[in-house]
C-alpha atoms as a PDB file:
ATOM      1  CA  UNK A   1     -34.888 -29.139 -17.078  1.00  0.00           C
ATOM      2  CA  UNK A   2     -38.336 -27.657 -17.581  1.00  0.00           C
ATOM      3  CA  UNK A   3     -38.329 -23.994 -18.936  1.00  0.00           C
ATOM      4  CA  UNK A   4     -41.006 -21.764 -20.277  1.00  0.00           C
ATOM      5  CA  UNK A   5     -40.588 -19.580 -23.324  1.00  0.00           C
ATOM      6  CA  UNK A   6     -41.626 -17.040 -21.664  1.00  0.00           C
ATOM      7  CA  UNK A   7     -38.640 -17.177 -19.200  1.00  0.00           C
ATOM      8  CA  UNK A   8     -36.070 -16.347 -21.037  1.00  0.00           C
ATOM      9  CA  UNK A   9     -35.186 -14.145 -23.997  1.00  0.00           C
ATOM     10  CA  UNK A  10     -34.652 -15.623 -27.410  1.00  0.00           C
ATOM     11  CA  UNK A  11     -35.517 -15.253 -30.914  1.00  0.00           C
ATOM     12  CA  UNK A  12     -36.605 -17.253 -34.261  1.00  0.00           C
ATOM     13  CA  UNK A  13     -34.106 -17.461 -37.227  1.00  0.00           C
ATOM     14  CA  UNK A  14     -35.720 -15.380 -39.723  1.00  0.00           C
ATOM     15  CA  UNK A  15     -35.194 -17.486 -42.380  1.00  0.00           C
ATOM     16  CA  UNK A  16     -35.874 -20.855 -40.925  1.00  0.00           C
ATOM     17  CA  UNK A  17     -38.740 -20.105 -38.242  1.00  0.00           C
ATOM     18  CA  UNK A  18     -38.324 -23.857 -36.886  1.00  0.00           C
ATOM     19  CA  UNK A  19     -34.444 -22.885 -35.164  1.00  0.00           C
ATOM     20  CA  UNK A  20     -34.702 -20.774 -31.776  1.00  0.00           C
ATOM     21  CA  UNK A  21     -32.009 -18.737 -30.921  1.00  0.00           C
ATOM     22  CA  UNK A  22     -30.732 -18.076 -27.342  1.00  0.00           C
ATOM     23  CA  UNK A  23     -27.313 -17.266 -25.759  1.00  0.00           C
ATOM     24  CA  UNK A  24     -26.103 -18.771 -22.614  1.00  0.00           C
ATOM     25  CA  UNK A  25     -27.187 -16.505 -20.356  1.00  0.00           C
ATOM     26  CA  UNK A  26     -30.216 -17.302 -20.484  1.00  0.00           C
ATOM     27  CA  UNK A  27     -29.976 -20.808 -20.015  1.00  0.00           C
ATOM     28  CA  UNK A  28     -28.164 -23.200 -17.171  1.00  0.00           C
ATOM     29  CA  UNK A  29     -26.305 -25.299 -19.715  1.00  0.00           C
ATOM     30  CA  UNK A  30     -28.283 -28.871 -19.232  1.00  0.00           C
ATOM     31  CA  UNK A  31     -28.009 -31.927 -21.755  1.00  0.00           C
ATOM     32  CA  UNK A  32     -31.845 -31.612 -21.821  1.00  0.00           C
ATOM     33  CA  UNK A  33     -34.737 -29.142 -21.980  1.00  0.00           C
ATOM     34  CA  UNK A  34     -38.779 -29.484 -21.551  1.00  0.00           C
ATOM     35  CA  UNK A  35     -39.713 -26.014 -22.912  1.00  0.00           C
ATOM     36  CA  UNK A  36     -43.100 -24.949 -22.754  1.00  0.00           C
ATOM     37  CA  UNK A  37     -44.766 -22.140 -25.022  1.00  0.00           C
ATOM     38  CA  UNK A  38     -47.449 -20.528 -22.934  1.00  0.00           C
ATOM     39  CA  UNK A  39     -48.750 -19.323 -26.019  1.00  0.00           C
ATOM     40  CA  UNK A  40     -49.295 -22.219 -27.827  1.00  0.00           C
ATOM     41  CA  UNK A  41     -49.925 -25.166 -24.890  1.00  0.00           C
ATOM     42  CA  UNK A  42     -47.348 -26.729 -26.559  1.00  0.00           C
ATOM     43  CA  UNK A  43     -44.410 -28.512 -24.882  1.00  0.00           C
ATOM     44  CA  UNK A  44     -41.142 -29.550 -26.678  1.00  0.00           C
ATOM     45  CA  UNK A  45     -38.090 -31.713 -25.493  1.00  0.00           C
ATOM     46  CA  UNK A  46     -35.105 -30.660 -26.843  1.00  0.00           C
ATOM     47  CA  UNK A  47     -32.096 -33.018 -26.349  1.00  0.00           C
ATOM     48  CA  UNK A  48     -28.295 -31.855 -27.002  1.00  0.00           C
ATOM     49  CA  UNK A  49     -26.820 -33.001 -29.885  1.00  0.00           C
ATOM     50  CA  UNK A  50     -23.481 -31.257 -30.389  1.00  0.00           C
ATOM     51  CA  UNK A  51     -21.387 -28.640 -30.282  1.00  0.00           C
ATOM     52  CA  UNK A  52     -20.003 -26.128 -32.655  1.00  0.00           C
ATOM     53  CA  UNK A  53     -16.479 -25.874 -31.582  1.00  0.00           C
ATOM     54  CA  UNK A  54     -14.898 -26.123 -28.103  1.00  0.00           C
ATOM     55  CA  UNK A  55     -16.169 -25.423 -24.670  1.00  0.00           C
ATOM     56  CA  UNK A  56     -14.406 -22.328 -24.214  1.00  0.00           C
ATOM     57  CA  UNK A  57     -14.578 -20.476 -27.729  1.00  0.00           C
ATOM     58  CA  UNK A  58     -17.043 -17.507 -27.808  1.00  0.00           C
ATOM     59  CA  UNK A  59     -17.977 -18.667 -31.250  1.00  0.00           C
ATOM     60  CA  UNK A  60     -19.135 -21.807 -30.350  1.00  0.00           C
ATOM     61  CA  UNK A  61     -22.663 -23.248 -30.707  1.00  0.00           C
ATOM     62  CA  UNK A  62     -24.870 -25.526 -28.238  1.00  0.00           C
ATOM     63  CA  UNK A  63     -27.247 -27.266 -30.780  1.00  0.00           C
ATOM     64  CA  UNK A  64     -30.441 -29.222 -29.095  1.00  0.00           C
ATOM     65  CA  UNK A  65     -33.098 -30.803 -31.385  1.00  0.00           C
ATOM     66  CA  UNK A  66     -36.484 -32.121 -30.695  1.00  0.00           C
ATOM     67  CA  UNK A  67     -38.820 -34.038 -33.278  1.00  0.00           C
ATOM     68  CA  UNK A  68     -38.172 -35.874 -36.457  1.00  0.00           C
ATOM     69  CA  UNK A  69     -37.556 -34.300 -39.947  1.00  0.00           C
ATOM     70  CA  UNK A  70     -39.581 -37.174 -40.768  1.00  0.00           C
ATOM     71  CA  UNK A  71     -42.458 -36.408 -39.194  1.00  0.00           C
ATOM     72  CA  UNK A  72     -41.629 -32.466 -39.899  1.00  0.00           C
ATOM     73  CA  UNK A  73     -41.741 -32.059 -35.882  1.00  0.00           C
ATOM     74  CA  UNK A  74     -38.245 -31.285 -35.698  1.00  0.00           C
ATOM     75  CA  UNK A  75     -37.626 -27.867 -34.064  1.00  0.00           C
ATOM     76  CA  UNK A  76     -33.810 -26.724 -33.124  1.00  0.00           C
ATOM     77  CA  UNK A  77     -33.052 -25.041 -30.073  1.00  0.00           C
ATOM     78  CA  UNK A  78     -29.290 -22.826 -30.666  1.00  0.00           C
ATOM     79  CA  UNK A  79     -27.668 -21.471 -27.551  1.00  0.00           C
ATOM     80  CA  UNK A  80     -24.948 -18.950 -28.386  1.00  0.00           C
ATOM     81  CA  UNK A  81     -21.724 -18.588 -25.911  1.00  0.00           C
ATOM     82  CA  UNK A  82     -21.316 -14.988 -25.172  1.00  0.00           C
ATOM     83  CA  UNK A  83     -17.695 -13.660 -25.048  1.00  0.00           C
ATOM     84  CA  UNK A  84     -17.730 -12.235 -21.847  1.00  0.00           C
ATOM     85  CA  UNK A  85     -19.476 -15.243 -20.282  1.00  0.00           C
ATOM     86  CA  UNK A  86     -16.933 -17.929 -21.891  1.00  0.00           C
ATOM     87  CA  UNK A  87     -14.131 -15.662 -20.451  1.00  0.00           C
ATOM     88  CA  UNK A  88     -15.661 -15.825 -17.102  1.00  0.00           C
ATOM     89  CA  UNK A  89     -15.928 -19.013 -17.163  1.00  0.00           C
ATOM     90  CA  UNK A  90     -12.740 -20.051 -19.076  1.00  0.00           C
ATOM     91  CA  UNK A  91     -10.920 -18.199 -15.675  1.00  0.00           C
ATOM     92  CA  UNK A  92     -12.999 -19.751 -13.450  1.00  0.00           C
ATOM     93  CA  UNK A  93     -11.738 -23.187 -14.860  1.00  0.00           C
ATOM     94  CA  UNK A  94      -8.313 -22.623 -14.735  1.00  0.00           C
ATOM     95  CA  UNK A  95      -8.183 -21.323 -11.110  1.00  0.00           C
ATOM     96  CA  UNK A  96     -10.103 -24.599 -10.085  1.00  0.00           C
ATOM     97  CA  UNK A  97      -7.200 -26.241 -11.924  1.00  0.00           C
ATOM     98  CA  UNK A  98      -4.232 -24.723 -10.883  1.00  0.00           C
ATOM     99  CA  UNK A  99      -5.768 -25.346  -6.963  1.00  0.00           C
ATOM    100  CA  UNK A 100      -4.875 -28.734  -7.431  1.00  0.00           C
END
């Protein structure tokens, strides 16, 4: 999925500037992202790589990464599950479920 930065609302870990923060309401979940920073020119895949926990914990973490540490182009990409959204959803799951 191609994405711009500028489309959605996230946020650089403070301490490691090359891990963007997001939460999943700001992103369709997707195995894969193209993001785009308008205000660099520069375009980044970021490809999933695991989770932090299960699907329906509002702890858990989606972790993407793009690059090499061995080239030092490795940038992470963390998308936060949001409590209310993982409920939501959680529900939604079950009904589809139970309506078979």
């Amino acid at each position: 999925m191609k994405i711009s930065l500028a489309s959605f609302q996230w946020s650089l870990d403070p301490l490691d500037r090359t891990k963007i923060h997001t939460s999943e309401s700001q992103l369709p979940f997707d195995t894969e992202y193209e993001i785009h920073s308008p205000q660099t020119g520069v375009t980044k895949i970021f490809r999933f790589s695991h989770s932090t926990g299960p699907e329906f914990d509002p702890k858990t973490r989606w972790v993407y990464h793009t690059g090499s540490k061995l080239d030092g182009d490795e940038f992470t990409l963390i998308v936060h599950n949001e409590a209310h959204v993982t409920m939501q959803r959680s529900m939604e799951y079950l009904k589809a479920k139970l309506a078979h």
